[in-house]
PDB file of N, CA and C in Angstrom:
ATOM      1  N   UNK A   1     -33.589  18.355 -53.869  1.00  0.00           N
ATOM      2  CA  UNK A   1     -34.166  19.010 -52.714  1.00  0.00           C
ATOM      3  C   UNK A   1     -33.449  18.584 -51.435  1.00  0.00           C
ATOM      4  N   UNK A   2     -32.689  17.438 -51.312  1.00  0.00           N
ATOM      5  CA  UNK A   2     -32.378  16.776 -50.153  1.00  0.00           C
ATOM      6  C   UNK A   2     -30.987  17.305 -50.252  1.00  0.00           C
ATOM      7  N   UNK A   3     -30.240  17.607 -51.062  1.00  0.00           N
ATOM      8  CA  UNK A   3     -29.262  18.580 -50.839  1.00  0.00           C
ATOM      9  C   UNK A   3     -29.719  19.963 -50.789  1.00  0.00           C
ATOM     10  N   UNK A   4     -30.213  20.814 -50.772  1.00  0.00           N
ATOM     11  CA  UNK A   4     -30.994  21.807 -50.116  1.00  0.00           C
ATOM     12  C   UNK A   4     -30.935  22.244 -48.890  1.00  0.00           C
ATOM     13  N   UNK A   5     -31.880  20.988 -48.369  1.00  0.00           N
ATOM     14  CA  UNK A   5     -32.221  20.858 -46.995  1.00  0.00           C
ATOM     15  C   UNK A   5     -30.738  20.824 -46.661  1.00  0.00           C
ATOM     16  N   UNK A   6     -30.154  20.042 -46.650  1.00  0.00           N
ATOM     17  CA  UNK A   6     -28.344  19.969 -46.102  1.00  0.00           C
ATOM     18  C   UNK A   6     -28.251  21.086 -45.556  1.00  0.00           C
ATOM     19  N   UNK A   7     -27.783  21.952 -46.797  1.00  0.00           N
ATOM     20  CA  UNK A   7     -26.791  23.011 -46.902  1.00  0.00           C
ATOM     21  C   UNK A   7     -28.072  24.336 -46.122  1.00  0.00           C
ATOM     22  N   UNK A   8     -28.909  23.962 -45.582  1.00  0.00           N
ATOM     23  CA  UNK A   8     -29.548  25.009 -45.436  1.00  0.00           C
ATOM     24  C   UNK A   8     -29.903  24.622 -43.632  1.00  0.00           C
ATOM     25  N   UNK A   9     -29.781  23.305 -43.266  1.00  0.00           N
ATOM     26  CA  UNK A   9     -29.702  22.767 -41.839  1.00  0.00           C
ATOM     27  C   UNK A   9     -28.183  23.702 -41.416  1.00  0.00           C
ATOM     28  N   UNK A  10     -27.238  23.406 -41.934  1.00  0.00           N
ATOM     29  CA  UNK A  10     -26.105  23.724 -41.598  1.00  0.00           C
ATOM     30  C   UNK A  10     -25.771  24.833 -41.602  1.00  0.00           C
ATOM     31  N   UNK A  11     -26.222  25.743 -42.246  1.00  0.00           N
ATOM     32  CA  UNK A  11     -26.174  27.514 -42.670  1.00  0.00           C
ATOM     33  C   UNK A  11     -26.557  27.667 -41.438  1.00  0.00           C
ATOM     34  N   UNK A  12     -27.752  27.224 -41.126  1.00  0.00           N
ATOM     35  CA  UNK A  12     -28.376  28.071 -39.808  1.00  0.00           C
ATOM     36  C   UNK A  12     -27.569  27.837 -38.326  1.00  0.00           C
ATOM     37  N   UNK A  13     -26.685  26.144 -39.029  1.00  0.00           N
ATOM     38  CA  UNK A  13     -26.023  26.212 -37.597  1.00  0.00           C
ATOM     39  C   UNK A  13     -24.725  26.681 -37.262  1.00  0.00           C
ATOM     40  N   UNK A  14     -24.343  27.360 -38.862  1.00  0.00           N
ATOM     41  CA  UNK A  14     -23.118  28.160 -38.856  1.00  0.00           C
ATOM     42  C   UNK A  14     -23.497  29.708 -38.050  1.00  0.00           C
ATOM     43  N   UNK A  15     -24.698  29.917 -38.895  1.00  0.00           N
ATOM     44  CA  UNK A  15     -24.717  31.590 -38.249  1.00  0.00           C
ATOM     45  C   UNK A  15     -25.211  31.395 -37.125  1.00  0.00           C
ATOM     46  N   UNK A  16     -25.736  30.884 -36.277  1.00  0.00           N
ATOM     47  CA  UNK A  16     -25.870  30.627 -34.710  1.00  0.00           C
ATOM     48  C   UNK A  16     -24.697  30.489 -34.217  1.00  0.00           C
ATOM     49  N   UNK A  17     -23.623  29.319 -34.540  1.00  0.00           N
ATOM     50  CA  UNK A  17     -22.396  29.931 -33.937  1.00  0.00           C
ATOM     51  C   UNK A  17     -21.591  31.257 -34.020  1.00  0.00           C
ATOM     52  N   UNK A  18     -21.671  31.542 -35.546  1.00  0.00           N
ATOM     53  CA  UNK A  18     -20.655  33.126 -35.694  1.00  0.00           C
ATOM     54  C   UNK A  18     -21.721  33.843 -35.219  1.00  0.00           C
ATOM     55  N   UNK A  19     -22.999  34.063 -34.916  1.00  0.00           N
ATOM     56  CA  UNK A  19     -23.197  35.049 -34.574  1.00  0.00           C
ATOM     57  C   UNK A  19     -22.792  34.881 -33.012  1.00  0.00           C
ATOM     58  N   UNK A  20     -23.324  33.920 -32.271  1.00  0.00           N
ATOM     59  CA  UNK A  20     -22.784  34.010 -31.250  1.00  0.00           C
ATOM     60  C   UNK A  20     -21.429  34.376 -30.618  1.00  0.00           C
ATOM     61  N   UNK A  21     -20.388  34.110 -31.116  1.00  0.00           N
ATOM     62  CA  UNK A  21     -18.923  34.219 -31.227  1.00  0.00           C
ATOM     63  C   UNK A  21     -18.947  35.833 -31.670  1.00  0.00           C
ATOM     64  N   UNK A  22     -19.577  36.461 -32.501  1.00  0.00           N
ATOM     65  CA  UNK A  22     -19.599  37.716 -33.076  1.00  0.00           C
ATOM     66  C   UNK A  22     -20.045  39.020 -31.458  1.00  0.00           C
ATOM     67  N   UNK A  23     -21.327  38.396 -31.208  1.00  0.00           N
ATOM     68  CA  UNK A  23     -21.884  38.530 -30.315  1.00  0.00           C
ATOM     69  C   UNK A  23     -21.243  38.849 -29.005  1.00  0.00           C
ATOM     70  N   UNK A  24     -20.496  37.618 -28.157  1.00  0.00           N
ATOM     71  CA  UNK A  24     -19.679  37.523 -27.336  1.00  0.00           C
ATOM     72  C   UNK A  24     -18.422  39.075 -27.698  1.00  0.00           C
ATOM     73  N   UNK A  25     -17.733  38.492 -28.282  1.00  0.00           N
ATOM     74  CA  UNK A  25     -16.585  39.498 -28.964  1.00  0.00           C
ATOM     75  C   UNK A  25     -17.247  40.793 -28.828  1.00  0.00           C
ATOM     76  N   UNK A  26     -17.979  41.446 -29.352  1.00  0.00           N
ATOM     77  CA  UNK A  26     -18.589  43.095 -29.570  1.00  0.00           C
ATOM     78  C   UNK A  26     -18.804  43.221 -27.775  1.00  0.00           C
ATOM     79  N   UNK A  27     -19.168  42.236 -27.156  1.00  0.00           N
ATOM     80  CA  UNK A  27     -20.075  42.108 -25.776  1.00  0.00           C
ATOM     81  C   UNK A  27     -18.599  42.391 -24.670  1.00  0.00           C
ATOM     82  N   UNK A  28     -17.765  41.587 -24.949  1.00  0.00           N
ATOM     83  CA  UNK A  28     -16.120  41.869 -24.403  1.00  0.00           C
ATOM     84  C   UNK A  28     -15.361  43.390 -24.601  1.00  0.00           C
ATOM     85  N   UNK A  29     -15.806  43.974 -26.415  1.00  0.00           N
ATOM     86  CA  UNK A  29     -15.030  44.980 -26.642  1.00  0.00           C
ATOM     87  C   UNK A  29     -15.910  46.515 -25.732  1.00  0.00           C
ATOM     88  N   UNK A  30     -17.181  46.344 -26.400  1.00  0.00           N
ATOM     89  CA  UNK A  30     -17.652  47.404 -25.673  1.00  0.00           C
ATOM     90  C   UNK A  30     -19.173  47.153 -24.545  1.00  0.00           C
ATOM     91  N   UNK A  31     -19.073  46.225 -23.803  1.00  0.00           N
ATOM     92  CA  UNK A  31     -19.866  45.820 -23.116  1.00  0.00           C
ATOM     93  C   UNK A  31     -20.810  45.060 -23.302  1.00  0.00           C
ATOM     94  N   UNK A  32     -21.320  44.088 -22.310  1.00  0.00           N
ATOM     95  CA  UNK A  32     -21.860  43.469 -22.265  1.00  0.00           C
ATOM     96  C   UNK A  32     -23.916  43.794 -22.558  1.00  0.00           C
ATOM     97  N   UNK A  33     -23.815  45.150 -21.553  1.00  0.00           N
ATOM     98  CA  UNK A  33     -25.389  45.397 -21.275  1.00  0.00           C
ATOM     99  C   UNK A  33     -25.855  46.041 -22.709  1.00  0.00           C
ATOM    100  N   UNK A  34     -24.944  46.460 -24.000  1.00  0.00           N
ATOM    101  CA  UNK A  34     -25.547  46.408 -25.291  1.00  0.00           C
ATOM    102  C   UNK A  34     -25.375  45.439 -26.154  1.00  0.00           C
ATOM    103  N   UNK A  35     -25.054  44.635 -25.716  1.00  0.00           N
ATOM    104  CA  UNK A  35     -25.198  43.325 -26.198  1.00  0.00           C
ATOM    105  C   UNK A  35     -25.805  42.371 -26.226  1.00  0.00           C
ATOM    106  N   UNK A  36     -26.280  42.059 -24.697  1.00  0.00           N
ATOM    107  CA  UNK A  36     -27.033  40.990 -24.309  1.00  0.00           C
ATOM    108  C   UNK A  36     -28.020  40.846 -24.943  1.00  0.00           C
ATOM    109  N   UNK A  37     -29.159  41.780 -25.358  1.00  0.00           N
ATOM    110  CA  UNK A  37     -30.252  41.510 -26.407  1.00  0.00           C
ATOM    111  C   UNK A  37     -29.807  40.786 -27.523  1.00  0.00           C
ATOM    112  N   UNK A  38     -28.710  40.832 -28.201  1.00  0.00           N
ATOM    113  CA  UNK A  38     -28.320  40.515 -29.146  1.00  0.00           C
ATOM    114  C   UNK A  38     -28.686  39.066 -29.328  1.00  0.00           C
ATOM    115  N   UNK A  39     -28.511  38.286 -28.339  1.00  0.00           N
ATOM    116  CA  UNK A  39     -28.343  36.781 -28.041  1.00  0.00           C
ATOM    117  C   UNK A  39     -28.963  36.356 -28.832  1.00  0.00           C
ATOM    118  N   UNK A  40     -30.485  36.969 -28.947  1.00  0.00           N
ATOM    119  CA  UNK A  40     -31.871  36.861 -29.371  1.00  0.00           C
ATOM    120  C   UNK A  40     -31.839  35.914 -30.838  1.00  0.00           C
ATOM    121  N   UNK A  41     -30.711  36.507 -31.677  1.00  0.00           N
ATOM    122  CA  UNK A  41     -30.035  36.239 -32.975  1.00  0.00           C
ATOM    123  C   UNK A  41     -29.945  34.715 -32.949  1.00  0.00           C
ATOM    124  N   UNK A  42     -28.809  34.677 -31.791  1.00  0.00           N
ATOM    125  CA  UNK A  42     -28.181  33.256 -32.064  1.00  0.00           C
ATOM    126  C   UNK A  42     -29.180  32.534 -31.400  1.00  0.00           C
ATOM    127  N   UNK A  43     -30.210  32.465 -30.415  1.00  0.00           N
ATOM    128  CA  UNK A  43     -31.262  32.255 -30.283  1.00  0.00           C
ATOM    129  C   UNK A  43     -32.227  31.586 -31.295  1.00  0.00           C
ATOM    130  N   UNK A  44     -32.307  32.240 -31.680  1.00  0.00           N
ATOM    131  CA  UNK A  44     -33.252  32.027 -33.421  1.00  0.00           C
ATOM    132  C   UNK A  44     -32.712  31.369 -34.453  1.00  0.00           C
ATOM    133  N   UNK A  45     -31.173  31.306 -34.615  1.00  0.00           N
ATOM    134  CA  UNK A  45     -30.592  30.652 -35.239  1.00  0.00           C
ATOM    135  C   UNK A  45     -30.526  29.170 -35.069  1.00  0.00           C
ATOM    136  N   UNK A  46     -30.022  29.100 -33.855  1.00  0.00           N
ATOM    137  CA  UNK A  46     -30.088  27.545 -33.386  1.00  0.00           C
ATOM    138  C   UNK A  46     -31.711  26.762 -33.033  1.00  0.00           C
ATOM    139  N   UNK A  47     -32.887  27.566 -33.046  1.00  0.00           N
ATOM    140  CA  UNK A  47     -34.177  27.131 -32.830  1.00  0.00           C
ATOM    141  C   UNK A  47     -34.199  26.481 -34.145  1.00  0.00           C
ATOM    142  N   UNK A  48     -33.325  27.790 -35.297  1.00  0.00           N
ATOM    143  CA  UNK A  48     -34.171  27.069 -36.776  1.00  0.00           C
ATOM    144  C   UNK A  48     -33.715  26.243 -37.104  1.00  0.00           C
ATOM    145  N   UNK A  49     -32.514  25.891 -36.710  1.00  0.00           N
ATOM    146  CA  UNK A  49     -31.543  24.754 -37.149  1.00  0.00           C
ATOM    147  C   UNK A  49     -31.821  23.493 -36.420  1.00  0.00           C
ATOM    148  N   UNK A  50     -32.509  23.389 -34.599  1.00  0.00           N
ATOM    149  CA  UNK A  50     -33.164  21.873 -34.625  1.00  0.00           C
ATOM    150  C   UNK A  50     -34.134  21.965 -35.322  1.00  0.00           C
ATOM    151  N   UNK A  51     -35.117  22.943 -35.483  1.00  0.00           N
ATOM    152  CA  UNK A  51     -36.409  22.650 -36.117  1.00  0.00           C
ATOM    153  C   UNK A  51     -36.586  22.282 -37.496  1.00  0.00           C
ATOM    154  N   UNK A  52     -35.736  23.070 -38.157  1.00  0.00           N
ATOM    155  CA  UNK A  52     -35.039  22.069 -39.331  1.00  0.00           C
ATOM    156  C   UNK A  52     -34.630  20.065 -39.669  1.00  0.00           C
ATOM    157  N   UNK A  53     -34.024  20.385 -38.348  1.00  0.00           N
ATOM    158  CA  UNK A  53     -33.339  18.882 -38.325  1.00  0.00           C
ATOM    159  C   UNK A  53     -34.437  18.082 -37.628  1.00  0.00           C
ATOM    160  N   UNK A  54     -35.410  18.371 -36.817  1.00  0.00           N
ATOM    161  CA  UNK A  54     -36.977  17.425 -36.870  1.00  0.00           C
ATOM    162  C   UNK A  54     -37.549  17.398 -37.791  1.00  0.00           C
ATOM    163  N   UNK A  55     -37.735  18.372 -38.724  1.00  0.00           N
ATOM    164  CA  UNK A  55     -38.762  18.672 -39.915  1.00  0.00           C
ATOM    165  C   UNK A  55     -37.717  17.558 -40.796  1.00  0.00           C
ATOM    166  N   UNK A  56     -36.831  17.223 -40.660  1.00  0.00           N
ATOM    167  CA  UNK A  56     -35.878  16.547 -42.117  1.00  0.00           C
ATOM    168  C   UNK A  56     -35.839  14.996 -41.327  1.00  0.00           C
ATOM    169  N   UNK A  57     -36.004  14.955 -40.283  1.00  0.00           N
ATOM    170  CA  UNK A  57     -36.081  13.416 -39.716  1.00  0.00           C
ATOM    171  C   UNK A  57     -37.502  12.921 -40.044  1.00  0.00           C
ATOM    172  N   UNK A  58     -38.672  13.704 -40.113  1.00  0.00           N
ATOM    173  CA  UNK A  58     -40.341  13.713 -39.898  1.00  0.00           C
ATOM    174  C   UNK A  58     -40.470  13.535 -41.310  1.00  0.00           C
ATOM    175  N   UNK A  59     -39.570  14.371 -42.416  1.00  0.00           N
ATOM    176  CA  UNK A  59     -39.620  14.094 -43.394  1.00  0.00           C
ATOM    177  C   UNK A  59     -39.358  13.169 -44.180  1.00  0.00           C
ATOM    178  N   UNK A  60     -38.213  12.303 -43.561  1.00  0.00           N
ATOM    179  CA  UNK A  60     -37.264  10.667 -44.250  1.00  0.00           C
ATOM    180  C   UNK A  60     -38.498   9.829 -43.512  1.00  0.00           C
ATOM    181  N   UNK A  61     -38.880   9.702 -42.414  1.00  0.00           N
ATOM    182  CA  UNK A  61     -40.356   8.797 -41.912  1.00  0.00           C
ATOM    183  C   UNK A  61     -41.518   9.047 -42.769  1.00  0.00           C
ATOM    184  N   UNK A  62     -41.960  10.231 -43.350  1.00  0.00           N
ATOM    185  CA  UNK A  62     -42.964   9.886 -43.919  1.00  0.00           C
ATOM    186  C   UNK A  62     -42.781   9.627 -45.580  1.00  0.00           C
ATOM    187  N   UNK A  63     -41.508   9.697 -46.184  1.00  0.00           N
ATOM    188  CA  UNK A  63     -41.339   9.085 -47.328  1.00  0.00           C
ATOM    189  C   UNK A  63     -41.119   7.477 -47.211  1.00  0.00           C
ATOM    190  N   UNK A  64     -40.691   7.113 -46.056  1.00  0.00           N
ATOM    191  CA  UNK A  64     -40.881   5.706 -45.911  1.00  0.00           C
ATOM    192  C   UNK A  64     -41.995   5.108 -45.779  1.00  0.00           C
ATOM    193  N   UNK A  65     -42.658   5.969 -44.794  1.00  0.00           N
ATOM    194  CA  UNK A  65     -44.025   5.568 -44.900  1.00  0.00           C
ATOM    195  C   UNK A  65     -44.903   5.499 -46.082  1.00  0.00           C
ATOM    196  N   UNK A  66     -44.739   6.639 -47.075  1.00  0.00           N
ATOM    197  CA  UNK A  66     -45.466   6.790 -48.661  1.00  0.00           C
ATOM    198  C   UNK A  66     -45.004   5.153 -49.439  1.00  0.00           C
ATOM    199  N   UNK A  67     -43.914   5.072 -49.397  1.00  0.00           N
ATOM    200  CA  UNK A  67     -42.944   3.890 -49.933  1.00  0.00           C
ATOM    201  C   UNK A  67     -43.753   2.317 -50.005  1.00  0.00           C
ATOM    202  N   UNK A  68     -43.872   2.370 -48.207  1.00  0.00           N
ATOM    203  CA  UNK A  68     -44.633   0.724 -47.707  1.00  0.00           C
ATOM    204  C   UNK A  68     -45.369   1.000 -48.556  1.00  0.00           C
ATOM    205  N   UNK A  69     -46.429   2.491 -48.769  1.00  0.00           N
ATOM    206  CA  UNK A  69     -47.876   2.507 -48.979  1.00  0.00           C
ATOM    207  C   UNK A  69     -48.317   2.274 -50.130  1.00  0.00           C
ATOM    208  N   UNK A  70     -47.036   2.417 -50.804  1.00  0.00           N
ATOM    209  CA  UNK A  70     -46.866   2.292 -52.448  1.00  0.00           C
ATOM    210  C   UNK A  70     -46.668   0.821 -53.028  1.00  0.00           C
ATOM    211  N   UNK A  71     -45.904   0.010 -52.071  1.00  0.00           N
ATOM    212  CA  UNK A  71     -45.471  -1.780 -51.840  1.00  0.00           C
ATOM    213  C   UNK A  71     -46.834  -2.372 -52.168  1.00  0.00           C
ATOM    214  N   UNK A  72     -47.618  -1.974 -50.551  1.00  0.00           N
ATOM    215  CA  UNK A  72     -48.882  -2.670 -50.295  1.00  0.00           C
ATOM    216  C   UNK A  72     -49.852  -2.594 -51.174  1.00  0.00           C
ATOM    217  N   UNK A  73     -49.813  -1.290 -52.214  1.00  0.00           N
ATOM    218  CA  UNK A  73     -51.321  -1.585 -52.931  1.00  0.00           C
ATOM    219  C   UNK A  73     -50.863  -2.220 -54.231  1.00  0.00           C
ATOM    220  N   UNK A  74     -49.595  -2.129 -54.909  1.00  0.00           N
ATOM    221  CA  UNK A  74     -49.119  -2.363 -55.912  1.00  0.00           C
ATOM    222  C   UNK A  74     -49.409  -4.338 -55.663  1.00  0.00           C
TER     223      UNK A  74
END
């Protein structure tokens, strides 16, 4: 599962960049003002990708925490 999470933190922070870069580019070739909504994408991309990477830090703390909890009663 913890390779999972990896490859799936990083996906999101690939397509937040290409889309952005994708984004930009179409925004240069044929304007900007049908584009700009677009952002919205890479927007969402990079939200899911920190929120990811708190949810996977929140997640290594509370397996440590299960761990002690497992020490102490044993």
């Amino acid at each position: 599962m913890e390779i999972y999470n990896k490859i799936m933190l990083y996906f999101w922070l690939a397509a937040g960049i290409l889309s952005f870069i994708g984004i930009t580019i179409m925004g240069f070739i044929e304007g900007f003002e049908l584009w700009v909504f677009y952002y919205i994408v890479s927007i969402i991309c990079f939200f899911m990708f920190l929120t990811r990477k708190w949810m996977l830090k929140r997640m290594e703390k509370h397996m440590q925490f299960l761990e002690e909890q497992k020490k102490n009663n044993a």
